[in-house]
Protein backbone atom coordinates (compact mmCIF):
# COMPACT_ATOMS: atom_id res chain seq x y z
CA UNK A 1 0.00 0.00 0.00
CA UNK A 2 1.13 3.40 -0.42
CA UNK A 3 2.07 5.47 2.35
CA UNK A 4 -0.24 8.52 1.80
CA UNK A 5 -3.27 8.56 4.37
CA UNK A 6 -1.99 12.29 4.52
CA UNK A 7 -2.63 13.01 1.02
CA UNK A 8 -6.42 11.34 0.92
CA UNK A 9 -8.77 13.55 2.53
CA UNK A 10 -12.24 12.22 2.10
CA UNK A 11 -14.11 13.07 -0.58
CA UNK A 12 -17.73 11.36 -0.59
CA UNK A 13 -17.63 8.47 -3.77
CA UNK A 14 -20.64 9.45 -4.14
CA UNK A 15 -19.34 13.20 -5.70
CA UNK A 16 -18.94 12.91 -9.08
CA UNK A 17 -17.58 15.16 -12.02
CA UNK A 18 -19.40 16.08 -14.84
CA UNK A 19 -16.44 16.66 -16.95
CA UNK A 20 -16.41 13.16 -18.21
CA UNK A 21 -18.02 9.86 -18.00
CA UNK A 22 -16.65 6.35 -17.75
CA UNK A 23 -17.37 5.59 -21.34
CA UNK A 24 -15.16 8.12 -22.53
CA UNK A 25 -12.56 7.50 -20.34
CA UNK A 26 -12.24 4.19 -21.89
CA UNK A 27 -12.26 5.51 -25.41
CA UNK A 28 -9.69 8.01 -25.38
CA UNK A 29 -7.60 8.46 -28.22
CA UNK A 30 -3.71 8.63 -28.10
CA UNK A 31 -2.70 12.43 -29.31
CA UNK A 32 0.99 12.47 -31.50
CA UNK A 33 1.32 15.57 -31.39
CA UNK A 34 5.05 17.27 -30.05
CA UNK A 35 5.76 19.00 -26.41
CA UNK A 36 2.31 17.84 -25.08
CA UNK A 37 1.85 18.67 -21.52
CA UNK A 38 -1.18 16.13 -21.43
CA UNK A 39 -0.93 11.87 -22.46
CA UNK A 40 -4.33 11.96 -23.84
CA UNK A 41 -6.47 14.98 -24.91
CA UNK A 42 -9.34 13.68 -22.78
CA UNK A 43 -10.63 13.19 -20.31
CA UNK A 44 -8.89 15.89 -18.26
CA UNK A 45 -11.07 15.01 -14.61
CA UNK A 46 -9.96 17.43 -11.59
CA UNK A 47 -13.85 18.73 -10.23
CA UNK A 48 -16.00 16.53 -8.06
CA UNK A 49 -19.35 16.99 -8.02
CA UNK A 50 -22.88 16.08 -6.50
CA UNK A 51 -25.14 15.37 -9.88
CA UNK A 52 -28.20 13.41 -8.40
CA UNK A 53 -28.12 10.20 -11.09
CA UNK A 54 -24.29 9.56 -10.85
CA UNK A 55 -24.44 9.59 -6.97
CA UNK A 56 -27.36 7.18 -7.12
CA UNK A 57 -25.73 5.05 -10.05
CA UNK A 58 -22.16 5.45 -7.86
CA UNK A 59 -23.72 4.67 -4.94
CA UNK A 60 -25.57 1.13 -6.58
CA UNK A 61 -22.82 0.01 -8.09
CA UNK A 62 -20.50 0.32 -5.09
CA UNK A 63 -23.29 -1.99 -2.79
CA UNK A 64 -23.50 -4.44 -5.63
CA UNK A 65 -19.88 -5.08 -5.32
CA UNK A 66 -19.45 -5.05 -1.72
CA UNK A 67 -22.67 -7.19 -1.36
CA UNK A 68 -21.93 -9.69 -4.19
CA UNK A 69 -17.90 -9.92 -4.34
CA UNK A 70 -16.13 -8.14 -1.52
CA UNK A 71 -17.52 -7.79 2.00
CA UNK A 72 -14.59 -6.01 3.57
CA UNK A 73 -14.72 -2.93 0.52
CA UNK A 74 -14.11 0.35 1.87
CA UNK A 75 -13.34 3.67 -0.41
CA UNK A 76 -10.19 4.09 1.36
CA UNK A 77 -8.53 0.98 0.76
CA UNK A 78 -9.52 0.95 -2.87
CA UNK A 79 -7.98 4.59 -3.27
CA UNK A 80 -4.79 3.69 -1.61
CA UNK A 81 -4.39 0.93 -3.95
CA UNK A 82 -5.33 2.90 -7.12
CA UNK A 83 -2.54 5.30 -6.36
CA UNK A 84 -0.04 2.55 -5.80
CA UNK A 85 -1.16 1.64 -9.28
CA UNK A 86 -1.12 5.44 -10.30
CA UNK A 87 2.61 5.74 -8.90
CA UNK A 88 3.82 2.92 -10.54
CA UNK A 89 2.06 3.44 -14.07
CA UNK A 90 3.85 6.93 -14.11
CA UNK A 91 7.12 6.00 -13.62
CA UNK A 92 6.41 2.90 -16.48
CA UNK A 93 5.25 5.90 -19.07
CA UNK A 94 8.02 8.38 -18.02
CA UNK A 95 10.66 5.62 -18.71
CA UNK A 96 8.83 3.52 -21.10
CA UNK A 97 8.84 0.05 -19.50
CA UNK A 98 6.13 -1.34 -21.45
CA UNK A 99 6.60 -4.57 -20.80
CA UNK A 100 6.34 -4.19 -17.13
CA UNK A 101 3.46 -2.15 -17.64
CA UNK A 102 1.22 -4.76 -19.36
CA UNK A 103 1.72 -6.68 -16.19
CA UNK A 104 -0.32 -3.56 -14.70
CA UNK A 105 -2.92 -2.28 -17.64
CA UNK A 106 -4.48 -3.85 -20.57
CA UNK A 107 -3.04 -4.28 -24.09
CA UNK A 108 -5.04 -1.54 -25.81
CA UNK A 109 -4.24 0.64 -22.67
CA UNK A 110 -0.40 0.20 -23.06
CA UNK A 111 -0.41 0.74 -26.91
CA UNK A 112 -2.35 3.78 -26.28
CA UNK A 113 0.25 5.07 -24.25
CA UNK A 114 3.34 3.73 -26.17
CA UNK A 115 2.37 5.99 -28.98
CA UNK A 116 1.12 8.95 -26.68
CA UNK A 117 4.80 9.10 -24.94
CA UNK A 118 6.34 10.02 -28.60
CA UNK A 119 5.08 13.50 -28.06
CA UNK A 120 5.32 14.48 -24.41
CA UNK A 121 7.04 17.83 -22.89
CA UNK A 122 10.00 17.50 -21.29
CA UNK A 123 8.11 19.46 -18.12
CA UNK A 124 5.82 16.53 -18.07
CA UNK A 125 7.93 13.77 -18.58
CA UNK A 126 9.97 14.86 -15.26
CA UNK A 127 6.72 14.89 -13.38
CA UNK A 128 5.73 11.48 -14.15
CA UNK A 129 8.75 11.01 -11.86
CA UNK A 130 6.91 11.78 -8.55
CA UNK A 131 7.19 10.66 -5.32
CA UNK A 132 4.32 8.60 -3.60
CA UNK A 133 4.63 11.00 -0.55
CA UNK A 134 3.82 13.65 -3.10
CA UNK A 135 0.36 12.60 -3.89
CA UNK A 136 -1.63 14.83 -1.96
CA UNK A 137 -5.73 14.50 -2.64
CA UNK A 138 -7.53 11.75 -4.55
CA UNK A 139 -11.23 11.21 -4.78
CA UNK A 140 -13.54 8.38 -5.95
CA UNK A 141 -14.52 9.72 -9.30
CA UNK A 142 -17.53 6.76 -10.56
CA UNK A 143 -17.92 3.36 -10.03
CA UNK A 144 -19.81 1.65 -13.39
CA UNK A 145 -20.57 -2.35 -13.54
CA UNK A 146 -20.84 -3.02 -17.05
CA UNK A 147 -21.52 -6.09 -19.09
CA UNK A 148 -23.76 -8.05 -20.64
CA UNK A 149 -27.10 -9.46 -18.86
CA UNK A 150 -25.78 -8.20 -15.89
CA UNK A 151 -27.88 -9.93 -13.35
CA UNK A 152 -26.95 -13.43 -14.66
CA UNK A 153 -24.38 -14.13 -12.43
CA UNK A 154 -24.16 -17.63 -13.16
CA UNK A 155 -22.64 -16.58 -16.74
CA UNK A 156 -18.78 -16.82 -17.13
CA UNK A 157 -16.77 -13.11 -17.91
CA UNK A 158 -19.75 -11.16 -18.57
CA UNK A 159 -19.55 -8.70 -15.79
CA UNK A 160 -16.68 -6.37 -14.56
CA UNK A 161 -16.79 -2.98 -12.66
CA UNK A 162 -14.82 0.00 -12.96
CA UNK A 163 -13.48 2.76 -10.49
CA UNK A 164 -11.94 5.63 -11.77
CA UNK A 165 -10.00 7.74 -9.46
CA UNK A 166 -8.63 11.21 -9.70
CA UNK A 167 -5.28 12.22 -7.61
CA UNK A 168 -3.59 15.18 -7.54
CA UNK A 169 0.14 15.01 -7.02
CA UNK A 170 2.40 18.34 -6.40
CA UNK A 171 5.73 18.98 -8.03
CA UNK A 172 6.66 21.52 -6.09
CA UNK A 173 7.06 22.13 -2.07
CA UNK A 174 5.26 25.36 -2.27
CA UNK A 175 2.10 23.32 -2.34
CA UNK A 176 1.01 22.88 1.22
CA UNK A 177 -0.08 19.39 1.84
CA UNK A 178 -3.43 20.24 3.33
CA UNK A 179 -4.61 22.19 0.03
CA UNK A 180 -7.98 22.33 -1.26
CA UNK A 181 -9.00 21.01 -4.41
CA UNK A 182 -9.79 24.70 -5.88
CA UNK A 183 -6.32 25.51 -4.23
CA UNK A 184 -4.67 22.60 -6.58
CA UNK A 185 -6.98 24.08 -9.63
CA UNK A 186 -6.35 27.50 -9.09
CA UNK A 187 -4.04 29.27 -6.93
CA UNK A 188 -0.94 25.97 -7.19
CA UNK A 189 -2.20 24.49 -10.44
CA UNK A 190 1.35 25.82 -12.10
CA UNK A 191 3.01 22.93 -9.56
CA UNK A 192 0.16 20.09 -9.69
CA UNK A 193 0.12 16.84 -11.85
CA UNK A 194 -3.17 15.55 -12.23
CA UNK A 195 -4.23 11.98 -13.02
CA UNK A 196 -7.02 9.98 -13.84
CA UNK A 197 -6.85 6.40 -13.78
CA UNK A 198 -9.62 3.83 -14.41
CA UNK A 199 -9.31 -0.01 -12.60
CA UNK A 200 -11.25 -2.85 -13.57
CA UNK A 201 -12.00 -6.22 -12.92
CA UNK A 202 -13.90 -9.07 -13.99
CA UNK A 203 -16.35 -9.97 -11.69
CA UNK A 204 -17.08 -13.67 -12.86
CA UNK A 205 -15.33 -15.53 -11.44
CA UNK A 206 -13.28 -12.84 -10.03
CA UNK A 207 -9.98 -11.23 -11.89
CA UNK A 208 -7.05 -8.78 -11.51
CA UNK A 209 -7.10 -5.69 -11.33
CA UNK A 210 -6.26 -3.78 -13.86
CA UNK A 211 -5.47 -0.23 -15.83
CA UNK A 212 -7.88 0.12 -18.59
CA UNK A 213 -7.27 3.70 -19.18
CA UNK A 214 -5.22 6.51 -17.55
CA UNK A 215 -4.15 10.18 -18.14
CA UNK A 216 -1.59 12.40 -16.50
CA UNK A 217 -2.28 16.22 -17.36
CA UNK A 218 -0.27 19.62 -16.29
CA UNK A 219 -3.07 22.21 -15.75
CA UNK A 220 -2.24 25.33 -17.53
């Protein structure tokens, strides 16, 4: 586990952003172009908030799993794992280690990225290198089961859920450690690296987890 309970300051899973949904976080397209400071175009996450259906639909899918799967799920746990994930996944892009990578994210996911990296500014590149102490808020952005006839459960690899989480990691020590999320949008977003990562697993029987899609974005 990562060693960040000081950098994850509870944010209800049940806030989501309306900047993007699941669905297009899994279809982004890899960008070529030179002296990017993003990976991907979209989805470029960094603002929770409380729309009525994707609390309720966060909120469903989250008891399904816990109820069906894994008793002992807690937010906490699954964000401290996510930005294990995160941390590692950065450092794999930054130094292009793709084959340790696939042992972390799916195939399409690490193509995606092997052509993204071509293009990447040097300012971003260094802070893919970031500490795990420097991660210093991450929220529960949506939790989506997805398949196909959901509710047979009896069926083999026809379910799986995703969790996308958002974490904002500073790259400088002028950002104080207890800052606000408009702080790390506004007033520090000059020193802030923001990522948004989606896990998934299959739920029948159950799988690994894995990276199905991730971006790392300077806000500028």
């Amino acid at each position: 586990m990562l060693k960040c309970s000081h950098a994850i300051r509870r944010i209800s899973p049940r806030n989501l952003c309306t900047a993007s949904t699941s669905a297009e976080i899994a279809n982004a397209v890899p960008l070529i172009s030179n002296n990017r400071s993003y990976v991907f175009d979209t989805p470029q996450v960094s603002v929770p908030t409380f729309e009525l259906s994707r609390r309720v639909g966060n909120l469903f899918a989250q008891s399904f799993y816990t109820l069906c799967y894994e008793k002992s799920f807690t937010v906490e746990s699954l964000v401290h794992g996510a930005n294990k994930g995160i941390h590692s996944l950065s450092h794999f892009l930054a130094d292009e280690k793709w084959d340790q990578m696939e042992n972390l994210a799916v195939k399409d996911a690490v193509e995606n990225m092997r052509e993204a990296r071509k293009g990447l500014s040097k300012q971003l590149e260094n802070a893919l290198r970031f500490s795990p102490d420097d991660i210093l808020l991450s929220f529960l952005h949506s939790t989506v089961i997805s398949g196909r006839d959901v509710l047979k459960l009896s069926s083999s690899r026809n379910i799986g859920i995703y969790f996308t989480v958002v974490s904002f990691v500073r790259l400088s020590e002028k950002v104080p450690e207890n800052a606000s999320i408009g702080e790390l949008s506004g007033k520090y977003k000059s020193d802030v690296l923001v990522c948004n990562a989606t896990f998934s697993r299959v739920l029948n029987p159950l799988g690994v987890w894995k990276v199905t899609n991730a971006n790392f974005f300077l806000q500028n």
